[in-house]
Protein backbone atom coordinates (compact mmCIF):
# COMPACT_ATOMS: atom_id res chain seq x y z
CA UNK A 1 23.01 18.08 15.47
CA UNK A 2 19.88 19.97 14.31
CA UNK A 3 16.78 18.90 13.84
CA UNK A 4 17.09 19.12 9.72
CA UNK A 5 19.94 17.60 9.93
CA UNK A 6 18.39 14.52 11.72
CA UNK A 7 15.95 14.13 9.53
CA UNK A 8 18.47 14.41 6.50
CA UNK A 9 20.08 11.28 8.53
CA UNK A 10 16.63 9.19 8.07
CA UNK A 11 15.92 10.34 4.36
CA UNK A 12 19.42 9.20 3.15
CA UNK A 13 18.76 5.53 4.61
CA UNK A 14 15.63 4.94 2.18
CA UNK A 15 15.86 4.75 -1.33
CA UNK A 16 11.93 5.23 -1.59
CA UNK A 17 10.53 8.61 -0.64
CA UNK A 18 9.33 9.02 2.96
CA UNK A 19 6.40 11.59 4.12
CA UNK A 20 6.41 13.75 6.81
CA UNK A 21 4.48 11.32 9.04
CA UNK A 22 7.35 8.88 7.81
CA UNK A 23 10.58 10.89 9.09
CA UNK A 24 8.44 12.16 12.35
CA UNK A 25 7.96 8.53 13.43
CA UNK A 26 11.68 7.33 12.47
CA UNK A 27 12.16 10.29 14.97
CA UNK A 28 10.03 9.52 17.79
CA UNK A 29 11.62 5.50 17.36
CA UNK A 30 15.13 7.04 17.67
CA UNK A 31 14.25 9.09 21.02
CA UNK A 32 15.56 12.01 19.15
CA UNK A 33 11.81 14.22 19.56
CA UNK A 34 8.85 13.44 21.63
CA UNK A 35 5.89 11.90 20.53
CA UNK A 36 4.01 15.13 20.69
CA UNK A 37 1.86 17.32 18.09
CA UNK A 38 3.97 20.28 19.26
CA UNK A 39 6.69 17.96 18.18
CA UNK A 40 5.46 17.10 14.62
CA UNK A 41 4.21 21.02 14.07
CA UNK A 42 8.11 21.73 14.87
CA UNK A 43 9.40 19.27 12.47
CA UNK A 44 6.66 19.62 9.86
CA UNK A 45 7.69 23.27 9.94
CA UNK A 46 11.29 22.92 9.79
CA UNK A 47 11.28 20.43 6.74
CA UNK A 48 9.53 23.40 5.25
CA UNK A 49 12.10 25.77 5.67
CA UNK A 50 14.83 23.02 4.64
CA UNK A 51 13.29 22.83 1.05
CA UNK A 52 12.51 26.46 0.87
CA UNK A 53 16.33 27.19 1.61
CA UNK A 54 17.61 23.91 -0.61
CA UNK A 55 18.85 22.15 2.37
CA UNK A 56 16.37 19.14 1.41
CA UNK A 57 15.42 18.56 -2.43
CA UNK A 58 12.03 19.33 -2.70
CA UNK A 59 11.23 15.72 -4.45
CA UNK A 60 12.78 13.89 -1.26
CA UNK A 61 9.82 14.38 0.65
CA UNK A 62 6.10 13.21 -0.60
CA UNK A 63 3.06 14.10 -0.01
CA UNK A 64 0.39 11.28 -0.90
CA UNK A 65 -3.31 13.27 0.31
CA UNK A 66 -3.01 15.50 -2.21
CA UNK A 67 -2.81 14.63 -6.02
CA UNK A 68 -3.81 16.52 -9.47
CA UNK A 69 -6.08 15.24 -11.26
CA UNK A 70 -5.05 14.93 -15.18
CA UNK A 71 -7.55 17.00 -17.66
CA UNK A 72 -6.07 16.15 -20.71
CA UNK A 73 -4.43 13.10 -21.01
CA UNK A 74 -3.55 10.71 -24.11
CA UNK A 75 -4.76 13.21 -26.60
CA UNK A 76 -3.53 14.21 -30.35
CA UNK A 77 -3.28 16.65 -32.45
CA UNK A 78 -3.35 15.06 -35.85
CA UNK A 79 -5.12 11.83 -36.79
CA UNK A 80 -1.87 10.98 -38.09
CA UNK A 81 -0.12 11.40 -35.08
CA UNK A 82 -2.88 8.87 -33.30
CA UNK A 83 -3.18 6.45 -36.12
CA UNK A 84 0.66 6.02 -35.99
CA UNK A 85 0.30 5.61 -32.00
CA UNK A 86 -2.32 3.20 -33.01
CA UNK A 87 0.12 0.79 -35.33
CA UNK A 88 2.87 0.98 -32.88
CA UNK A 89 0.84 -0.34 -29.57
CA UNK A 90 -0.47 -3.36 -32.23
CA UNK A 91 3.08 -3.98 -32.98
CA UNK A 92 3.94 -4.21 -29.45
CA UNK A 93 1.10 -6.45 -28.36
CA UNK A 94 2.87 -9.14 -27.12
CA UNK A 95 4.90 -6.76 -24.79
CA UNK A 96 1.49 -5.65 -23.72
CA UNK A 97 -0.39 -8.32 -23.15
CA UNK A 98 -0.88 -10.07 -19.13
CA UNK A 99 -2.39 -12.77 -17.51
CA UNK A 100 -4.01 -12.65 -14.00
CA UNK A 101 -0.97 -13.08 -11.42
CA UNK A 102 -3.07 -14.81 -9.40
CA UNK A 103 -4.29 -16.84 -12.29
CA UNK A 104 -5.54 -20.28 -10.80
CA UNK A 105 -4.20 -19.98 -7.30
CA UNK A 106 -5.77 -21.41 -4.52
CA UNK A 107 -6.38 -18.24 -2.21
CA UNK A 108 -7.55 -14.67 -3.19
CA UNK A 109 -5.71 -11.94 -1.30
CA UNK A 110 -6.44 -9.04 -0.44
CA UNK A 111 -4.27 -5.82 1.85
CA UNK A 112 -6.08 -3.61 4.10
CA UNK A 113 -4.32 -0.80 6.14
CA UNK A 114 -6.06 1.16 8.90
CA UNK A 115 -4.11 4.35 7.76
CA UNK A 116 -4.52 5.96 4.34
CA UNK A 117 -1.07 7.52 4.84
CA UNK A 118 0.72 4.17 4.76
CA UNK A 119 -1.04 3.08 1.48
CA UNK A 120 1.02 4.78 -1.19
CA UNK A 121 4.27 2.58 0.62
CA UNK A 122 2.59 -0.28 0.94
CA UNK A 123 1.14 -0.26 -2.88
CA UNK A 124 4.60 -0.46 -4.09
CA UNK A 125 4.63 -4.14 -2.44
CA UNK A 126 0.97 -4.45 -3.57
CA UNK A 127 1.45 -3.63 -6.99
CA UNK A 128 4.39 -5.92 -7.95
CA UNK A 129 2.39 -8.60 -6.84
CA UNK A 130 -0.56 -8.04 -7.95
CA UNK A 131 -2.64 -8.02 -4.96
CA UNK A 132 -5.47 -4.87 -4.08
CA UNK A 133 -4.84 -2.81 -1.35
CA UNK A 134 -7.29 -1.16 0.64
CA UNK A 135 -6.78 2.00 2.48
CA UNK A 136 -9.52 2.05 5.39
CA UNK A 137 -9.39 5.20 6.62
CA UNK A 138 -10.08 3.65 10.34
CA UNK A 139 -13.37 2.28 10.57
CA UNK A 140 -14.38 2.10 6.61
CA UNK A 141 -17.63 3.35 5.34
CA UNK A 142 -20.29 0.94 4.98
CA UNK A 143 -20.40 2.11 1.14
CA UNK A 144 -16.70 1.22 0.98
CA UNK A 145 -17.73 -2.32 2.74
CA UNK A 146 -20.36 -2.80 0.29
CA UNK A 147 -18.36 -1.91 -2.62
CA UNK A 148 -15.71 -4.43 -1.40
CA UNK A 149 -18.14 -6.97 -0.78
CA UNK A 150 -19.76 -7.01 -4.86
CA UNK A 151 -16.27 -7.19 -5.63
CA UNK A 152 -14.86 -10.17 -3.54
CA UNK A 153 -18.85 -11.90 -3.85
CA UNK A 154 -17.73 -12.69 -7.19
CA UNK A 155 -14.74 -14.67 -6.04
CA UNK A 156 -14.96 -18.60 -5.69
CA UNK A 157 -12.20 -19.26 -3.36
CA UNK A 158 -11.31 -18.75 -0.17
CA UNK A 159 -10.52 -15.29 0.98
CA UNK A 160 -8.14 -13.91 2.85
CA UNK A 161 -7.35 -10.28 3.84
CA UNK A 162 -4.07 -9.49 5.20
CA UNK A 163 -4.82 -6.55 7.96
CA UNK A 164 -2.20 -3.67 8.83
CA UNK A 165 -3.29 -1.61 12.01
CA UNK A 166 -1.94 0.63 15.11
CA UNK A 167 -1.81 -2.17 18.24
CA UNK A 168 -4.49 0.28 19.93
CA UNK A 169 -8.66 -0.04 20.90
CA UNK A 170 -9.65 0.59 17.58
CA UNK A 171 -6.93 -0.67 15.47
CA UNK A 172 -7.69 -4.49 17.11
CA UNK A 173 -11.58 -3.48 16.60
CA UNK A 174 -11.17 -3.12 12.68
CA UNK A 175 -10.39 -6.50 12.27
CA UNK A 176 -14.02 -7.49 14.11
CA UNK A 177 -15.04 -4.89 12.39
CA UNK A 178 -14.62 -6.20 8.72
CA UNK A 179 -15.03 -9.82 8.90
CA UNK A 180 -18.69 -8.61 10.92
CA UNK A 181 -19.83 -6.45 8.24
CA UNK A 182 -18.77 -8.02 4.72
CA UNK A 183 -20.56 -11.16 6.89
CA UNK A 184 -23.69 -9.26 6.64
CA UNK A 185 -23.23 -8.49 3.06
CA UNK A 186 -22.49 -12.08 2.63
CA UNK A 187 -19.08 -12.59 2.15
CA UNK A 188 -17.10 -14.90 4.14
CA UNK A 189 -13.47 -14.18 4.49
CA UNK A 190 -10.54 -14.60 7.04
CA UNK A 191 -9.33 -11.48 8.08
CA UNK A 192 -5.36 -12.06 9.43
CA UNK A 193 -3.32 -9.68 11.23
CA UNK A 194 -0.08 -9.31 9.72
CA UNK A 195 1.04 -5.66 11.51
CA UNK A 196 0.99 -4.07 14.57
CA UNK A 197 1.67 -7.42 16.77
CA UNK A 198 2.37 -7.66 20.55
CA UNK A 199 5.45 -9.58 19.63
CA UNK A 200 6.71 -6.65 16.72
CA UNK A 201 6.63 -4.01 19.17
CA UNK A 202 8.52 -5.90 21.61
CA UNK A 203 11.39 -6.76 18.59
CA UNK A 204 11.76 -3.61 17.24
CA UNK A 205 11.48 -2.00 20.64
CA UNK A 206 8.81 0.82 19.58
CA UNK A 207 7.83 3.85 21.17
CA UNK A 208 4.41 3.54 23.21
CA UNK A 209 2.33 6.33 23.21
CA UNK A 210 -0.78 6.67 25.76
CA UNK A 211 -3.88 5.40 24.97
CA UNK A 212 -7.16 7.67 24.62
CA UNK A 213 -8.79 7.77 28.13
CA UNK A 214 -11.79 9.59 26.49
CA UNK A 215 -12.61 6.73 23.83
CA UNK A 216 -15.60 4.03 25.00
CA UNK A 217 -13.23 0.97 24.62
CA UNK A 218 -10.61 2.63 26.65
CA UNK A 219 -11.29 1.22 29.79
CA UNK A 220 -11.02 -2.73 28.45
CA UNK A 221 -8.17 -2.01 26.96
CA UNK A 222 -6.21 -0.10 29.57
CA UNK A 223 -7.16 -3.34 31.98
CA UNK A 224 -5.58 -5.25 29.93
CA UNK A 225 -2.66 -3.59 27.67
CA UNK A 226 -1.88 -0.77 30.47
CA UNK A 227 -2.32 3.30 29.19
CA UNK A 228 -0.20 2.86 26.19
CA UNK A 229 -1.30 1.76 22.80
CA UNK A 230 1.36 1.82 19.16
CA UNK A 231 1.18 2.95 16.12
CA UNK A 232 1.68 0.91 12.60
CA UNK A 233 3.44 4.27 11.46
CA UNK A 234 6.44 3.33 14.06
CA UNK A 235 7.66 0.85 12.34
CA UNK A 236 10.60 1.53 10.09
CA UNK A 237 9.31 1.29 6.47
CA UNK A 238 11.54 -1.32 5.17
CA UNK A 239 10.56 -3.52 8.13
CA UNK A 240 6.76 -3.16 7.38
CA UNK A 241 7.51 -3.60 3.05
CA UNK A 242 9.25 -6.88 4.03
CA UNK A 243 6.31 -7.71 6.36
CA UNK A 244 3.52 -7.12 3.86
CA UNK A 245 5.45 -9.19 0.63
CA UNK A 246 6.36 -11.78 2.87
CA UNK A 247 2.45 -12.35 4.33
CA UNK A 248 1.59 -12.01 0.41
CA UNK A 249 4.28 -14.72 -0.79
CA UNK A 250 3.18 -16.76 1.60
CA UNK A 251 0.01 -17.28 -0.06
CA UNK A 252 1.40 -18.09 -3.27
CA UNK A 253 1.51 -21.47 -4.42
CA UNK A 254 4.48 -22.10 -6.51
CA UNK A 255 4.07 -24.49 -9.24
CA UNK A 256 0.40 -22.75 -10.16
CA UNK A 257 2.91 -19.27 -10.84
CA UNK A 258 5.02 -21.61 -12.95
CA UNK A 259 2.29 -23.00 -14.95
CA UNK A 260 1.13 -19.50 -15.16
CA UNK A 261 4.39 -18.24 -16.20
CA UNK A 262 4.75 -20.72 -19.30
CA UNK A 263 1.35 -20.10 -20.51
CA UNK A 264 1.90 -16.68 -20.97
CA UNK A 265 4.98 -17.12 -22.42
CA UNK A 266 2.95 -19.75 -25.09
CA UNK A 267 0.40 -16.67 -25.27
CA UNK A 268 2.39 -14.37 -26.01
CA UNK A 269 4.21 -16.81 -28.79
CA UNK A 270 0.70 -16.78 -30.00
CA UNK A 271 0.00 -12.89 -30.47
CA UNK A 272 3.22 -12.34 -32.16
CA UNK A 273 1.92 -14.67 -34.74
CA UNK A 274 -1.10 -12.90 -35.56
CA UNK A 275 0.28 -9.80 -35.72
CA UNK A 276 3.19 -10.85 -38.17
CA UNK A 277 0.31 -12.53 -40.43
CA UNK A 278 -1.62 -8.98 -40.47
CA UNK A 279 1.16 -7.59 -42.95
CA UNK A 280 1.28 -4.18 -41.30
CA UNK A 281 2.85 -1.54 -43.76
CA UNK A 282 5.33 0.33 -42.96
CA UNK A 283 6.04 4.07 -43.74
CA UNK A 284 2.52 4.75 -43.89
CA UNK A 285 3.26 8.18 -42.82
């Protein structure tokens, strides 16, 4: 079997859209390549020539670092054509209008992944429950930190941030890390890790890869893990989506969503009222 051909094998298991990084790691978990860079060059280079020559669709692999921005979005050419746009979103309104998932819970939540390239499969879980993610980038810029910390200072309950992160040096560093620093810009919060454990690696029997000799904290951590450290990217991604929405669910409390549910059903009872009673005409144009 060719190398395309494996990683045709990996694609057709998902139904979301893997990345490069994605299929390599699948790989590497499978003992079908090495975990080497000449090994991901090799593969990054023949999933290239599998879309150029339509063995792979093009829109089966994903890129997330790279997006276009949007220049000209939501405009109109005709007053007309925006006025109508206009009437239609105020008949809607009810369809439109949310309250806070979280309204009234107990906890605020929050995700934060050491990689960025794990974000845009992890904000899929994130989104439909209504919970920020927070792509560190390893160690996150103290402007990111401070950002972070005039958002959650406004929050008056308990905090909790869910942490994703390679079971390496710096990946178990993070977590001091972030509960340190948003500390000293005077945020208390509990920062729990949810992914890469001792005991995942160990179930899902992942790949080890050696740790880096040349980093300050290498030595501690050799003492006491051995020369191997993981990566969060090795586990499969259905394994770490199930993870992350079952640390979020976790921290919901039931009968508040319930609550929350019926009032915005009431609510939205409410708006179709006062749009009915503000006798909208109809064939205006």
């Amino acid at each position: 079997m060719t190398l395309t051909q494996d990683a045709v094998n990996v694609i057709s298991q998902y139904s979301i859209k893997l990345t490069v990084r994605q299929i390599y790691s699948r790989l590497v978990s499978a003992g079908i390549i090495k975990n080497t860079r000449s090994s991901y060059n090799g593969l990054d280079k023949a999933l290239v020539n599998a879309r150029l020559n339509g063995s792979i669709p093009f829109d089966a692999i994903v890129d997330h670092t790279r997006n276009t921005i949007e220049g000209d979005k939501n405009s109109y050419e005709t007053p007309e054509e925006f006025m109508k746009w206009r009437l239609e979103a105020l008949k809607e309104s009810a369809s439109q209008y949310k309250m806070p998932y979280w309204y009234e819970q107990p906890q605020y939540i929050e995700v934060w992944v050491e990689k960025d390239a794990l974000s845009s499969l992890m904000s899929q879980v994130c989104s439909k429950l209504h919970v920020n993610l927070n792509p560190c980038r390893g160690y996150p810029s103290i402007s990111f930190l401070y950002a972070a910390s005039e958002r959650l200072g406004d929050i008056d309950k308990p905090i909790t941030i869910l942490y994703f992160g390679d079971f390496d040096m710096r990946g178990k560093d993070i977590e001091r890390y972030l509960t340190e620093m948003l500390k000293q810009f005077g945020v208390q919060v509990d920062v729990h890790r949810i992914a890469l454990t001792s005991q995942q690696i160990e179930a899902y029997q992942l790949p080890p890869q050696p740790a880096k000799q040349n980093d300050t904290m290498a030595k501690g951590w050799i003492e006491k893990h051995g020369n191997v450290a993981w990566e969060l990217d090795a586990l499969e991604p259905n394994v770490l989506m199930r993870l992350l929405e079952a640390s979020i669910t976790e921290h919901i409390d039931a009968d508040v969503l319930q609550k929350r549910n019926e009032l915005l059903g009431e609510n939205h009872k409410r708006i179709d009222e006062i749009v009915s009673k503000l006798s909208i005409g109809e064939g205006v144009f």
